[in-house]
Protein backbone atom coordinates (compact mmCIF):
# COMPACT_ATOMS: atom_id res chain seq x y z
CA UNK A 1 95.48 -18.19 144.06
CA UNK A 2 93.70 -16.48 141.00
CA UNK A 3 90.75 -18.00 139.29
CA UNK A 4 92.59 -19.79 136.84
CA UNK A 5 94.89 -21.57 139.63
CA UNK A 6 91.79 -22.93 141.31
CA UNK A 7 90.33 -24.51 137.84
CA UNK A 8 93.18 -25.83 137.22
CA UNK A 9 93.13 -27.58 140.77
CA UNK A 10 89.86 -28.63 140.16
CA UNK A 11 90.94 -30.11 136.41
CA UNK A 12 94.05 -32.48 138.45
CA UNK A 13 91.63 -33.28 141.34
CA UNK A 14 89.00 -34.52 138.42
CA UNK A 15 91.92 -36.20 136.76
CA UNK A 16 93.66 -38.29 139.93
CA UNK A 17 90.70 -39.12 140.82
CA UNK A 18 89.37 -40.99 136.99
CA UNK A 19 93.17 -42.43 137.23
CA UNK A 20 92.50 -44.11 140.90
CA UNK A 21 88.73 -45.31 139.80
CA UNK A 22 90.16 -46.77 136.77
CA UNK A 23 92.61 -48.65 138.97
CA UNK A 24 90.40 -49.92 141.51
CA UNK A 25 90.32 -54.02 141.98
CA UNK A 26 87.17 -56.00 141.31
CA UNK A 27 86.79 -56.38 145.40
CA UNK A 28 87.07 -52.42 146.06
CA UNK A 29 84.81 -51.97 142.91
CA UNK A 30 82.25 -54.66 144.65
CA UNK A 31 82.29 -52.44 147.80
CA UNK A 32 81.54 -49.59 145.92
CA UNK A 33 78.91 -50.73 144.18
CA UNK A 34 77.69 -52.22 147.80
CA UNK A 35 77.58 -48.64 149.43
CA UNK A 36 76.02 -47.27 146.14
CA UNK A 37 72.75 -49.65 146.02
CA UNK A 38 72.61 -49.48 150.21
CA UNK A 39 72.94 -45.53 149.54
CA UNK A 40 76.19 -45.55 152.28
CA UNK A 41 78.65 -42.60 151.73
CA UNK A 42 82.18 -43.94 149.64
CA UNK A 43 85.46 -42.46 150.16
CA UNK A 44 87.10 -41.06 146.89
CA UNK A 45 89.20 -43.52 144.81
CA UNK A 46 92.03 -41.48 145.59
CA UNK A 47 91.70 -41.85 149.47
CA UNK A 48 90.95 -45.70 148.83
CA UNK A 49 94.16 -46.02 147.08
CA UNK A 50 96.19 -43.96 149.39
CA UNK A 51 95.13 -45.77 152.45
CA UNK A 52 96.10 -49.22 150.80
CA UNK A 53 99.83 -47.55 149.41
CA UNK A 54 100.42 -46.46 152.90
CA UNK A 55 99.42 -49.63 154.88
CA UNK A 56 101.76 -51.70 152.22
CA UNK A 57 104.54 -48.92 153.07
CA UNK A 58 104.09 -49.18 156.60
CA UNK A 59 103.91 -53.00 156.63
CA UNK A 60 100.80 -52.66 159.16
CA UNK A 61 99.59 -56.23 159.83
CA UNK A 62 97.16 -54.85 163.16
CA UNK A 63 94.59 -52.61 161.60
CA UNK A 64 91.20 -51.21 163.00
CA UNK A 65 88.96 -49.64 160.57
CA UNK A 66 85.94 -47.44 162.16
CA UNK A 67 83.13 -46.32 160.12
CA UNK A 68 79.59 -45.80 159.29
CA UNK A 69 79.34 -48.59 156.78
CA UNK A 70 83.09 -47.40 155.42
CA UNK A 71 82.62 -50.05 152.99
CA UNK A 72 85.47 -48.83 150.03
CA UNK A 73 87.89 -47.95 153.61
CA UNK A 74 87.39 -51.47 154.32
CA UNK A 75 87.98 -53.51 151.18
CA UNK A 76 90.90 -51.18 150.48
CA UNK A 77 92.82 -52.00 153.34
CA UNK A 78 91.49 -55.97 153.20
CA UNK A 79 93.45 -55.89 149.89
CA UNK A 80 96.66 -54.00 151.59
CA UNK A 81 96.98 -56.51 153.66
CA UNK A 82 98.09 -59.21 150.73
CA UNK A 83 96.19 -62.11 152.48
CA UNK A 84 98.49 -61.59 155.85
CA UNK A 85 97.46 -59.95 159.18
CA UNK A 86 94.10 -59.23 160.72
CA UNK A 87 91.40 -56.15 160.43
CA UNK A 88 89.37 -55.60 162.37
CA UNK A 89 86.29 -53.05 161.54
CA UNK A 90 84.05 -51.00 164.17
CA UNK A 91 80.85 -50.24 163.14
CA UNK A 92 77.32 -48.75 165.15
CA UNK A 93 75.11 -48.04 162.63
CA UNK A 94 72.89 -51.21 162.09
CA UNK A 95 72.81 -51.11 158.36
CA UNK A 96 76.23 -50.41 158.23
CA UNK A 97 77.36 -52.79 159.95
CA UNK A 98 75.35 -55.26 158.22
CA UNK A 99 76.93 -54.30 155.15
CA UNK A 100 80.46 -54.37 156.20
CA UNK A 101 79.83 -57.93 157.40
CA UNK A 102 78.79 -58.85 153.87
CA UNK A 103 81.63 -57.71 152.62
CA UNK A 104 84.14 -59.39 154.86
CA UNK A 105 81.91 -63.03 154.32
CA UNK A 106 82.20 -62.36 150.70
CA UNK A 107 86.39 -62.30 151.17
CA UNK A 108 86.83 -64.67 154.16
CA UNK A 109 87.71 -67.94 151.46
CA UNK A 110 90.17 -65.65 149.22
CA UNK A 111 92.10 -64.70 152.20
CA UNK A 112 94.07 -65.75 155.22
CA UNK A 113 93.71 -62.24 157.05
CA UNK A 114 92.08 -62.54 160.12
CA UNK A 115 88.83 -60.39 159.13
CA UNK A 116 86.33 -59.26 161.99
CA UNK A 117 83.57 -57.02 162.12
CA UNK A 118 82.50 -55.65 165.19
CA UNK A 119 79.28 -54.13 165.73
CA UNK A 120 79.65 -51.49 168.57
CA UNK A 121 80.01 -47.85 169.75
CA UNK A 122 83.85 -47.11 169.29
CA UNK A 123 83.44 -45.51 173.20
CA UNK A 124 82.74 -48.58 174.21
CA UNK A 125 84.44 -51.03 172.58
CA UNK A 126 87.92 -49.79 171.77
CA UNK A 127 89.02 -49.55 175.31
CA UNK A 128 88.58 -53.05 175.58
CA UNK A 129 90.92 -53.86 173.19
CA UNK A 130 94.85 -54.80 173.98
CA UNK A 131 96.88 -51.87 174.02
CA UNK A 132 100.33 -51.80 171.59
CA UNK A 133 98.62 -54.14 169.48
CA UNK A 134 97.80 -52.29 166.02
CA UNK A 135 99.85 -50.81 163.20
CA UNK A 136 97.30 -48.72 162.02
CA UNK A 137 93.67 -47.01 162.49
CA UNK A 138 91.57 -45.92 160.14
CA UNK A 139 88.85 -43.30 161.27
CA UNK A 140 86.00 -42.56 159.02
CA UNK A 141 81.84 -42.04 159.17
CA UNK A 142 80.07 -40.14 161.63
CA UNK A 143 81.27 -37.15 163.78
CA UNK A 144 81.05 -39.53 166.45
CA UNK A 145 83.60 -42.03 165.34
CA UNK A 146 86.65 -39.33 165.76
CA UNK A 147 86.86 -38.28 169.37
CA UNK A 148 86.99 -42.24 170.92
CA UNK A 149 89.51 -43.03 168.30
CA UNK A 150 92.05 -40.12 168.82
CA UNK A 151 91.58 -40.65 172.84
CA UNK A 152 92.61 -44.23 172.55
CA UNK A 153 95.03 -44.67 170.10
CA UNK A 154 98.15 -44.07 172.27
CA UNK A 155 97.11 -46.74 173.99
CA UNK A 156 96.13 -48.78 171.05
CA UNK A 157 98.57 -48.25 168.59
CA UNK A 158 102.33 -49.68 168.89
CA UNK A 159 104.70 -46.82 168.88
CA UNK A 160 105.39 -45.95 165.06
CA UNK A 161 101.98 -46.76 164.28
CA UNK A 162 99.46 -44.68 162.94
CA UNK A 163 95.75 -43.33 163.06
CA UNK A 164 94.31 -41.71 160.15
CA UNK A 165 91.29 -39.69 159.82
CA UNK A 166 89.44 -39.28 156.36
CA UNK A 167 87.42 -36.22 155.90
CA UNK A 168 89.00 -34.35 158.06
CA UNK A 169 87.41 -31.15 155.99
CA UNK A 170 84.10 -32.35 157.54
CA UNK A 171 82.89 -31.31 154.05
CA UNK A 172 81.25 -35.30 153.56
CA UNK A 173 78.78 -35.19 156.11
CA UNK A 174 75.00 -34.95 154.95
CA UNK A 175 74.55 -31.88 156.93
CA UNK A 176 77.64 -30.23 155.83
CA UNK A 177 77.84 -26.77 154.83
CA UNK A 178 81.25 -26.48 153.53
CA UNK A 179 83.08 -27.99 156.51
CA UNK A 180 85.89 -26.50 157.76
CA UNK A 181 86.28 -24.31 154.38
CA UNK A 182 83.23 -22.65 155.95
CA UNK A 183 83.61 -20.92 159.64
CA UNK A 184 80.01 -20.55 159.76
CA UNK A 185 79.58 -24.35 159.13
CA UNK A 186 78.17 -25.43 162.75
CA UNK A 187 77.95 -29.17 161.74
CA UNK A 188 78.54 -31.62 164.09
CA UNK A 189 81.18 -32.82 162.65
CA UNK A 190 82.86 -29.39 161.14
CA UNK A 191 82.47 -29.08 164.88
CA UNK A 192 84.33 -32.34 165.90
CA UNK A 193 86.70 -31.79 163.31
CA UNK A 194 88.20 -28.29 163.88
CA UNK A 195 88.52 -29.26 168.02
CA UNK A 196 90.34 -32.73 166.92
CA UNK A 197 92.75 -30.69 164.71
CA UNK A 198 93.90 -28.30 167.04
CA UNK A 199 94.58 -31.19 169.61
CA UNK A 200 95.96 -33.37 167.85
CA UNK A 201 98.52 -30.94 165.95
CA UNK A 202 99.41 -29.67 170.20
CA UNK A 203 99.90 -33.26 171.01
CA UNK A 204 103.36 -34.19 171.52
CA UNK A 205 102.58 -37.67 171.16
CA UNK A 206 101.77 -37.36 167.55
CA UNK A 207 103.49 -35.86 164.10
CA UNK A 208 100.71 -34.97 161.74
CA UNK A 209 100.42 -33.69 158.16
CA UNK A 210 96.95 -32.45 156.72
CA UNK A 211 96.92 -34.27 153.18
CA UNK A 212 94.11 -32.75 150.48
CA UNK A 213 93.55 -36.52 149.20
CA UNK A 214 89.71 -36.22 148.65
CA UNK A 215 88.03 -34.16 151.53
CA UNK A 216 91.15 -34.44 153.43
CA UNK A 217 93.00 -36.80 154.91
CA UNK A 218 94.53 -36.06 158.37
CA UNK A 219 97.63 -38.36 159.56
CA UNK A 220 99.08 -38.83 162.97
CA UNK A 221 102.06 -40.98 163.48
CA UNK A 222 102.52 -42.16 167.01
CA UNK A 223 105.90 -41.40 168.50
C-alpha cells in the first residue's frame, strides 16, 4: 500500500472506533471509566462491541473471560448475555481482580446471569473446570493468560464453541515494541503471541481468522 492507502486506514480505524465509543452502554462506559481511574489497560470500543455482536450471534450462554483486570471485555460480554447464562471471569493480578469483582457486584441486582469472578492463575484453575461446558472464551491481559487458555479449550469448550484472543498483535503490552508488526520486538508477549499463532492456525481442531478489530483479534472456532 502507498502512503496515502495507509492514512486513509488510519482515518476509518479513527472513525469505527468514535462510532463504537459513541455507542457504548452506560455499564461498558462505567467499566471504562473503572480501568481508567485504576490505570488498567481497556480494549478498543470496537473490540468491546465486536465481542458482544458475536456472543449474541453465537447464542453463547457458557462464557469464561480471562484477563488482567479486562474490565470493558467483561462488561461487554455481561451485557451480551441479555440477563441469561453465566460468566465466569479469571483473573491473577490482585488489583485486577479486585476490580473486576466490583464490577460484577455493581450488576449482580440488574441481572439474572450467573456472574463469578475467580481470582486464580488460569494454569491452575481452568483444568478444574467441567469440560464441554462453555460457548465461548475470551482471552485477554498478560502474555501469560494465552498459552493455559489455548491448551485447554478443547477440553473446555463444547464443539462449535469458540476461544478468542484480543491483541493478538501483542502491540498492547507495556513493554511492547511494535508487537508482531516488529520482528525485533522480543516482548514476552510478541513472544507468546507469534508461537500461539503458528499453533493454533496448524491445529486441526480449530478454524481461525486473524481480524484487525483494534490490535487484533484472533478467532478459533472449535470443530
Amino acid at each position: 500500500m502507498d502512503k496515502r492507502s495507509y492514512i486513509n486506514h488510519a482515518k476509518a480505524w479513527e472513525c469505527i472506533e468514535d462510532h463504537e465509543a459513541a455507542r457504548e452502554t452506560p455499564f461498558v462506559r462505567h467499566a471504562r471509566t473503572l480501568a481508567q481511574q485504576a490505570q488498567l489497560p481497556a480494549c478498543s470500543a470496537a473490540v468491546g462491541g465486536l465481542l458482544n455482536t458475536y456472543e449474541t450471534l453465537t447464542h453463547a450462554s457458557s462464557v469464561i473471560v480471562i484477563g488482567t483486570g479486562s474490565l470493558v471485555e467483561t462488561a461487554q460480554l455481561v451485557e451480551g448475555l441479555h440477563g441469561e447464562g453465566k460468566l465466569t471471569a479469571v483473573d491473577s493480578s490482585v488489583q485486577g481482580g479486585a476490580q473486576v469483582r466490583m464490577l460484577l457486584k455493581s450488576m449482580e441486582d440488574d441481572t439474572r446471569t450467573t456472574l463469578r469472578m475467580v481470582s486464580a492463575q488460569p494454569g491452575v484453575y481452568l483444568q478444574r473446570l467441567n469440560g464441554a461446558d462453555y460457548d465461548l472464551i475470551v482471552v485477554c491481559g498478560d502474555a501469560s493468560n494465552y498459552e493455559p487458555a489455548y491448551e485447554q479449550a478443547p477440553r473446555l469448550l463444547k464443539h462449535g464453541g469458540t476461544i478468542v484472543f484480543t491483541d493478538a498483535l501483542a502491540m498492547a503490552s507495556p513493554h511492547a515494541k511494535g508487537g508482531l508488526t516488529n520482528p525485533a520486538d522480543r516482548s514476552p508477549k510478541a513472544v507468546t503471541m507469534r508461537g500461539l499463532l503458528d499453533r493454533i492456525e496448524d491445529d486441526e481442531r480449530f478454524v481461525t481468522a486473524l481480524t484487525p478489530a483494534g490490535t487484533g483479534l484472533l478467532i478459533a472456532g472449535y470443530r
